[in-house]
Every structure is written in structure tokens, then in C-alpha cells.
Protein backbone atom coordinates (compact mmCIF):
# COMPACT_ATOMS: atom_id res chain seq x y z
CA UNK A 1 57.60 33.44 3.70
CA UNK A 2 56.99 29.72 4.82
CA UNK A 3 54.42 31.30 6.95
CA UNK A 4 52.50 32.64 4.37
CA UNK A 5 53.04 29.55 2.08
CA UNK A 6 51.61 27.48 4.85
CA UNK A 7 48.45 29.90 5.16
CA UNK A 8 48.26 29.51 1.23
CA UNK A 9 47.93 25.53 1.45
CA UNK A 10 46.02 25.44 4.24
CA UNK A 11 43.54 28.04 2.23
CA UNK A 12 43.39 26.18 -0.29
CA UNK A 13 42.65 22.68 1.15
CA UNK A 14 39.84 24.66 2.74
CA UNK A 15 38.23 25.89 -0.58
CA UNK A 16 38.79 22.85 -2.35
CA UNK A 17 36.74 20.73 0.55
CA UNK A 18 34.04 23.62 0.80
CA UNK A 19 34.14 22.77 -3.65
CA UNK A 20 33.58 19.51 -3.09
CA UNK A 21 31.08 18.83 -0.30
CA UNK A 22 28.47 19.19 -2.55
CA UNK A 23 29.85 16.47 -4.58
CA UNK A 24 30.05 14.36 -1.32
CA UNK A 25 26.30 14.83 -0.38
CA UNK A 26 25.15 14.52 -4.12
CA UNK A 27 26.93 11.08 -3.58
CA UNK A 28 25.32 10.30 -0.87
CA UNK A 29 21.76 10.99 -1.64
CA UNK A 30 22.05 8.62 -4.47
CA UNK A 31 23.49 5.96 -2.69
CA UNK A 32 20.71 6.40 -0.23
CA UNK A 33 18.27 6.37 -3.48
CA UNK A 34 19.64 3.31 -5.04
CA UNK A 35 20.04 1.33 -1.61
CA UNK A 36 15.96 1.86 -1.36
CA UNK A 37 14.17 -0.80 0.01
CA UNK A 38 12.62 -3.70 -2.89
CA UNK A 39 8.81 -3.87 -2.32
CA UNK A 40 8.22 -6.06 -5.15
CA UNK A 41 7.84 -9.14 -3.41
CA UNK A 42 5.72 -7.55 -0.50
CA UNK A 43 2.21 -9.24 -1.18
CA UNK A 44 4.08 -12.66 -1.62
CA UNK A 45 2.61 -13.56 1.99
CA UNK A 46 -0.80 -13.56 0.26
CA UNK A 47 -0.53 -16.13 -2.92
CA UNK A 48 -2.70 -19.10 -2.33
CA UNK A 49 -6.04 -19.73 -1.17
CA UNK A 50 -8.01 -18.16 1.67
CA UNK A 51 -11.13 -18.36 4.12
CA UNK A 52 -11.79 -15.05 3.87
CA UNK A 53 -14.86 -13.38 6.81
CA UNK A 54 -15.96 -10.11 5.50
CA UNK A 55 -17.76 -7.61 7.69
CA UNK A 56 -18.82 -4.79 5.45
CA UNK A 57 -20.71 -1.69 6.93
CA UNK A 58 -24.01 -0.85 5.79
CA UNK A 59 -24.45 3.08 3.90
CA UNK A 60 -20.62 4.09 5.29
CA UNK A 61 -20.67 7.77 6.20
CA UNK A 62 -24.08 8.28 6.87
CA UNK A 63 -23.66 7.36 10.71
CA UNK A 64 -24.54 3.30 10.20
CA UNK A 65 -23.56 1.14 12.68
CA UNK A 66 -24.95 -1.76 11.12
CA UNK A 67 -22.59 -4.66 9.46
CA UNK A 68 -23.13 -7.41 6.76
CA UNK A 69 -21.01 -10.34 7.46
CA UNK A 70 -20.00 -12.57 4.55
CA UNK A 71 -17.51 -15.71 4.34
CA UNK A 72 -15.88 -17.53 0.91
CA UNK A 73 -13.15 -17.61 -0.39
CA UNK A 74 -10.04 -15.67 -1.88
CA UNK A 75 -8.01 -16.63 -4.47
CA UNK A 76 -4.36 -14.61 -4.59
CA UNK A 77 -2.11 -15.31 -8.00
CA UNK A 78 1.08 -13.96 -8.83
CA UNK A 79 1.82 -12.17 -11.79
CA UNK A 80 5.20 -10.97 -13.20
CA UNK A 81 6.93 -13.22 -10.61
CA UNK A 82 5.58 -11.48 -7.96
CA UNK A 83 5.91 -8.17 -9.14
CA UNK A 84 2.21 -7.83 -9.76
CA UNK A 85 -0.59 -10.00 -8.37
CA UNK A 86 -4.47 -10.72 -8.53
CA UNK A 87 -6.51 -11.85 -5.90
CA UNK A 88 -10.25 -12.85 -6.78
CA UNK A 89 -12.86 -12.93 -3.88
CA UNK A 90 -16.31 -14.55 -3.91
CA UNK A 91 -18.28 -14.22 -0.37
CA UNK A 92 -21.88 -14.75 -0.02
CA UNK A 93 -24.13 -13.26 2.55
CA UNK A 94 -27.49 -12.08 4.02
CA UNK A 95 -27.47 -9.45 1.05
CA UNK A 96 -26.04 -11.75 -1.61
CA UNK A 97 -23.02 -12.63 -3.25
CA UNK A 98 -20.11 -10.16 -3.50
CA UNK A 99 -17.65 -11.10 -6.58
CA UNK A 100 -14.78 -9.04 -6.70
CA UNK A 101 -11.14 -8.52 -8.43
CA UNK A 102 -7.98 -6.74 -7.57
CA UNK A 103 -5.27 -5.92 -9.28
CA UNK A 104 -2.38 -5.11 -7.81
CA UNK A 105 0.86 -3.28 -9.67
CA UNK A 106 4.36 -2.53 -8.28
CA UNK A 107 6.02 0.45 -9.71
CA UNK A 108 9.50 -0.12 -9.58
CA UNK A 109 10.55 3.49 -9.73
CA UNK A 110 8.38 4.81 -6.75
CA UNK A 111 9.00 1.34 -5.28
CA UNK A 112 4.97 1.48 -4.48
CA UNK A 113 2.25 -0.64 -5.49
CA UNK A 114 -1.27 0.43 -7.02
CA UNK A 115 -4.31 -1.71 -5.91
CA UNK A 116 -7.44 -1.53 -8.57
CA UNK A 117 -10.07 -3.17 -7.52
CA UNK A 118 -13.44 -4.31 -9.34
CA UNK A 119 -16.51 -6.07 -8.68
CA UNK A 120 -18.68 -8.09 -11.14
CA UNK A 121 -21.17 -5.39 -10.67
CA UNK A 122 -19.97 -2.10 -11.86
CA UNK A 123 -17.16 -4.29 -14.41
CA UNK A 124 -14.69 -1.13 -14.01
CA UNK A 125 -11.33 -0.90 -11.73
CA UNK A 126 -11.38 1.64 -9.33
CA UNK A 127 -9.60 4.60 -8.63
CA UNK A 128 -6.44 2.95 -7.52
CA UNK A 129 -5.17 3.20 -3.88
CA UNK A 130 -0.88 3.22 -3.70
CA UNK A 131 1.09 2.78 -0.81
CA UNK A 132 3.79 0.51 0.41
CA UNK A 133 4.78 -1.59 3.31
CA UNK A 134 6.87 -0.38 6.38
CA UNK A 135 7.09 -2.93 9.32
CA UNK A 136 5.41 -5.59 7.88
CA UNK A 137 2.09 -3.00 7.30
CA UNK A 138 1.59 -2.17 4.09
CA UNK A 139 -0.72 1.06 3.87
CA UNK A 140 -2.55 2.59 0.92
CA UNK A 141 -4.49 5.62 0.19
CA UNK A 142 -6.74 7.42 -2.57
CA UNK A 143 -8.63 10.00 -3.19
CA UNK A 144 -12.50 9.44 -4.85
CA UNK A 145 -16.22 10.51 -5.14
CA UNK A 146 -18.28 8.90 -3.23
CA UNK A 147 -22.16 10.19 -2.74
CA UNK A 148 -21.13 13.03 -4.29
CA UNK A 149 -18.23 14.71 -2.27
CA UNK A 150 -14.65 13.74 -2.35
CA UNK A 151 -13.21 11.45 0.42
CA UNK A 152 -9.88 9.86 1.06
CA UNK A 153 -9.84 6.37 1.41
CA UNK A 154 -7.22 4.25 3.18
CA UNK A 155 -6.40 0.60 2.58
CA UNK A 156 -4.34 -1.18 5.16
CA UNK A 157 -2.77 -4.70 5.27
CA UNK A 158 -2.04 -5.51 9.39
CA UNK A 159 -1.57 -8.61 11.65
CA UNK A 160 0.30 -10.49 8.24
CA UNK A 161 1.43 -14.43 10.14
CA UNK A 162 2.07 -16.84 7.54
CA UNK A 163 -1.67 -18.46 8.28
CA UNK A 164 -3.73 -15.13 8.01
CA UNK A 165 -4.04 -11.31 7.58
CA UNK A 166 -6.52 -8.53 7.87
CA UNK A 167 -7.66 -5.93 5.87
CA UNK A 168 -9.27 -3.22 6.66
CA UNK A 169 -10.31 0.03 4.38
CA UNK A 170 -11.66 2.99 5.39
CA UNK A 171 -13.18 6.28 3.97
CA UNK A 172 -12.45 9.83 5.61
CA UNK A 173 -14.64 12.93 4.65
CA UNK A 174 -12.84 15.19 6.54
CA UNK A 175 -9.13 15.31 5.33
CA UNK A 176 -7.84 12.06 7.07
CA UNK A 177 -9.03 13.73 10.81
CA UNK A 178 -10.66 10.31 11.15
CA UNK A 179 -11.79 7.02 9.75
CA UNK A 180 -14.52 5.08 9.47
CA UNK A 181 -13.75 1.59 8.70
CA UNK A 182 -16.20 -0.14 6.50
CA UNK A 183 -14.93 -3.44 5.13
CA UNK A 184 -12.75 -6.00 7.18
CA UNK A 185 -11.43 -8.62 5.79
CA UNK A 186 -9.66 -11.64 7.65
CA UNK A 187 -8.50 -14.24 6.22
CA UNK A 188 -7.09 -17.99 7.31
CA UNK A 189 -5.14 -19.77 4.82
CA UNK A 190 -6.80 -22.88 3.41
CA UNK A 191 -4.07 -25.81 3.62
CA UNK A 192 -3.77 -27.74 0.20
């Protein structure tokens, strides 16, 4: 009889940790969710004022090898203590000048930020590009028209000292296979 009361216990510790194991893991996903990384303070690196050398590529996707170089200056704010940001760009070159503005979002919930981007040409954002930063590179992608077919385009923030950065985006017209680049930006922090 002890035997069998032992078997009985034993039985039903068993069931009661097979009950509850999904309780453990559900407990441990959300801890996992809630200890997610903070972005929101990821672009901080860039508020002030910047040098910035753009090389641009002439007619991307059409097999150009040709590049427009064009220096100025950025200017990055911060918005929303740092939760949101805008960075306005003026660079003049062989072609002209090139004014543009970008607005850049963090979404708290997808811990992501959304970078919409408009020149003084067109007066419209862009489709936006969202990513994040992993290991101090912060990558973003889209997807848009452009000539007529749908590309992906890929934004990515590399090299970040506190002095200077590069950015480089880059348009893909066959699924992210490969990338052309066709704007690099690097810029040198002006001291004040």
C-alpha cells in the first residue's frame, strides 16, 4: 500500500510539472519581451552639426558607374528627447544643390525606428525605411517604385566614432540578391 501511495505522489508531481511548464515558458517569453533592448536613444551619436561628403551615383540601376560628389553640411536635432530626430542636409555640387529632410521616428512597441526622408524638390516624405541597430549598425530597409518596378532599398548606418559616420543606401531589383549602393554619405563632426 505505501508502494502504491508513493507511485500516486510521484504521478502526480509529474502531471502537475507537465501542467505547468507551459506556464513556465509563457513566463519566460515575456520576460525575454519586456527585457528587449531600448533603441530610443540610438541616433543620439548623430545630434549636432556635420561636414557631410556625398557621393551620389548617377541613373542607379541602369549599369552607371559614374558619381556626383557633393560637400555641406548636416544639421541633426533631437526631438521627443531623443526619441525622434531630424537631420537637415544642404550639399552643393557639379549638378547643383541637394536640400534634403529626414525624419526619423522610434516606435516604442517594435522598438524600431522609421526614417522619412524629403527633399525640397518633390516636398513629400518618402516611403519610410525601418530598421534598428545591432552592434553599433543600425540597418534599414523598404520596399518602393522606382522607374517603374518595385525594388528594395536598404539604408545602413556603419563606422559610428564619436567624430564621424557613414551612410550608405542602396537599391536591389532582384529580391535583396545584391546591392547597388548609390548615395554615401560621410560625415566629420564640426567642433562648436
Amino acid at each position: 500500500m505505501k508502494a502504491t501511495n508513493s507511485c500516486r505522489k510521484a504521478l502526480l508531481v509529474c502531471a502537475l510539472l507537465l501542467v505547468l511548464q507551459p506556464l513556465r515558458v509563457a513566463s519566460a517569453q515575456q520576460n525575454a519581451a519586456t527585457t528587449q533592448r531600448d533603441g530610443s536613444h540610438d541616433f543620439d551619436f548623430e545630434i549636432g552639426t556635420w561636414k557631410t561628403h556625398l557621393s551620389r551615383l548617377d541613373h542607379p540601376l541602369s549599369g552607371s558607374h559614374t558619381w556626383i560628389e557633393y560637400d555641406g553640411i548636416s544639421v541633426v536635432r533631437k526631438i521627443w528627447d531623443g526619441r525622434a530626430n531630424m537631420v537637415e542636409l544642404e550639399v552643393d555640387g557639379p549638378t547643383g544643390c541637394v536640400e534634403g529632410l529626414n525624419l526619423r521616428l522610434y516606435n516604442p512597441q517594435s522598438h524600431q525606428w522609421s526614417l522619412n526622408f524629403a527633399n525640397v524638390r518633390v516636398g513629400t516624405l518618402s516611403v519610410p525605411t525601418v530598421g534598428e541597430f545591432k552592434n553599433g549598425r543600425g540597418e534599414f530597409y523598404d520596399r518602393e517604385e522606382f522607374n517603374g518596378r518595385m525594388i528594395l532599398v536598404r539604408n545602413v548606418w556603419m563606422d559610428i566614432t564619436a567624430n564621424s559616420c557613414r551612410f550608405e543606401q542602396a537599391f536591389s531589383d532582384d529580391g535583396g540578391k545584391t546591392w547597388e549602393p548609390n548615395w554615401i554619405a560621410v560625415d566629420t563632426r564640426i567642433e562648436k
